[in-house]
Protein backbone atom coordinates (compact mmCIF):
# COMPACT_ATOMS: atom_id res chain seq x y z
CA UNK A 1 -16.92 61.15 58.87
CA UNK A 2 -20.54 61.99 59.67
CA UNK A 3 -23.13 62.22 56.46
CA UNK A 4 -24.86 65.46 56.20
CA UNK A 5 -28.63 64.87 55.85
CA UNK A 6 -30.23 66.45 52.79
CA UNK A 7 -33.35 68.47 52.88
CA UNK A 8 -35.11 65.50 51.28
CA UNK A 9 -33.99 63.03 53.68
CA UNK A 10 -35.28 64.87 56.10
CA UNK A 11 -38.45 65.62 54.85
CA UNK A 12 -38.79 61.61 54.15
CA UNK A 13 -37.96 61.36 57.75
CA UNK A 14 -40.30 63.51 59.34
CA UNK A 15 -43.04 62.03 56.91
CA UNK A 16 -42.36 58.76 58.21
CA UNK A 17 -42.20 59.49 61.72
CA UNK A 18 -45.26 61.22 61.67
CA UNK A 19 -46.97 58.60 59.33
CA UNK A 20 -45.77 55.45 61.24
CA UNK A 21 -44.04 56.19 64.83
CA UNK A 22 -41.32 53.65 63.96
CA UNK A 23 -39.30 51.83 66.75
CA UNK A 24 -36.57 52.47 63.82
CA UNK A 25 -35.95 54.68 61.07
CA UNK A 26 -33.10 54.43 58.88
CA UNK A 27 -33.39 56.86 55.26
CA UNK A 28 -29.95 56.07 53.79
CA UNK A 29 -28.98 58.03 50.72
CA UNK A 30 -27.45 55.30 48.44
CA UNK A 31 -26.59 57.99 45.25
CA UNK A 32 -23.27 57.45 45.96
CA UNK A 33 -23.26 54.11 44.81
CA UNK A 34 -25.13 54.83 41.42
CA UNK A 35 -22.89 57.14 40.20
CA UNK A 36 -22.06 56.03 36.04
CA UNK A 37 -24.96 53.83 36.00
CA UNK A 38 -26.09 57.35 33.63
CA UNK A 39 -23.61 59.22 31.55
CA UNK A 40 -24.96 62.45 33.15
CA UNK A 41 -25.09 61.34 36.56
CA UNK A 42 -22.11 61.55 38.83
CA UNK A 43 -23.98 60.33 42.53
CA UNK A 44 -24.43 63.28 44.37
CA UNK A 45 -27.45 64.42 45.66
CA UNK A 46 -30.04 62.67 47.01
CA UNK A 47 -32.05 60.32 44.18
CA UNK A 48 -31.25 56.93 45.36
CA UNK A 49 -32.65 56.14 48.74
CA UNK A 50 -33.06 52.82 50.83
CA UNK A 51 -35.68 53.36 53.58
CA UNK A 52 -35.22 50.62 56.78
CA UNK A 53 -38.23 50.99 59.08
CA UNK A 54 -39.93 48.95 61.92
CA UNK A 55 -42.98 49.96 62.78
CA UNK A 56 -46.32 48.70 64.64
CA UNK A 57 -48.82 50.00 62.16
CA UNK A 58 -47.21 47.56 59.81
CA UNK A 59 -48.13 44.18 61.95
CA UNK A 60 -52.02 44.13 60.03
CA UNK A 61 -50.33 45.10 56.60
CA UNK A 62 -49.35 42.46 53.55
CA UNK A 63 -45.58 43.05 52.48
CA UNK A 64 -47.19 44.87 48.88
CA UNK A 65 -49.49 46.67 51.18
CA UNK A 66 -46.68 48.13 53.53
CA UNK A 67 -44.70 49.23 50.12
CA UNK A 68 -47.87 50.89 48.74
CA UNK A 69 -48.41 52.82 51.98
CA UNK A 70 -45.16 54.61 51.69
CA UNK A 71 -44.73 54.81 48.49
CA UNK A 72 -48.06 57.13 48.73
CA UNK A 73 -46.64 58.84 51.71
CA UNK A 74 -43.52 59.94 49.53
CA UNK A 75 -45.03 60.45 46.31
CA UNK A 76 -44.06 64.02 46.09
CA UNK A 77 -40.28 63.49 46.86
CA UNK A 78 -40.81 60.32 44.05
CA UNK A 79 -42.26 62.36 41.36
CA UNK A 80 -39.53 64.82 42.03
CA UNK A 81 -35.70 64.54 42.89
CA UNK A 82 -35.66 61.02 44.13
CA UNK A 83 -35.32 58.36 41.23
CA UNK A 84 -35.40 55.10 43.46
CA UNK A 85 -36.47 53.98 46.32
CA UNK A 86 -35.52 50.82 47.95
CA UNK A 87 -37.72 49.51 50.95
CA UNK A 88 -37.64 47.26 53.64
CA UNK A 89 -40.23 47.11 56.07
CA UNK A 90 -41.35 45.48 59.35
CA UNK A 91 -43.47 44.47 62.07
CA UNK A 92 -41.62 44.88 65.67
CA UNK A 93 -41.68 40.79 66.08
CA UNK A 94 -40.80 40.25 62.51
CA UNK A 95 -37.08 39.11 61.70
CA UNK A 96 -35.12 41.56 59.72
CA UNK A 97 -31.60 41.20 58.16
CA UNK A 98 -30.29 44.33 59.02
């Protein structure tokens, strides 16, 4: 079964393609897996999100420095719909876990 890709996945997509030419990209919606944490909350949609990206642009950049960057780049979507946002950013030569 394929996930369908919300309108504000996308958007974050395109933002951070355009923002950071990744060598990879991953925007996962992980609402799903919140659902009950709120009575009034059931995990659909898209307010949950865990963004995976390697990028060049980030090789200069302190860890907090790399966060701040897109958090500013996706303020709109975070003062909006999406509620959390995990991220996990990277240099191409850095290590990641994923």
């Amino acid at each position: 079964m394929t996930e369908q890709i919300g309108p504000i996945a996308k958007r974050m997509t395109k933002k951070l393609y355009d923002a950071f030419s990744p060598d990879r990209l991953d925007v996962i919606n992980e609402s799903s897996m919140h659902a009950g944490h709120q009575e009034s909350f059931d995990g659909t949609g898209e307010t949950h999100f865990r963004i995976r990206i390697v990028s060049s642009k980030f090789a200069s950049m302190s860890r907090i420095a790399r966060h701040r960057a897109i958090n500013e780049l996706l303020s709109e979507e975070l003062a909006g719909a999406v509620h959390a946002l995990a991220i996990e950013p990277a240099a191409p030569d850095e290590t990641v876990r994923w």
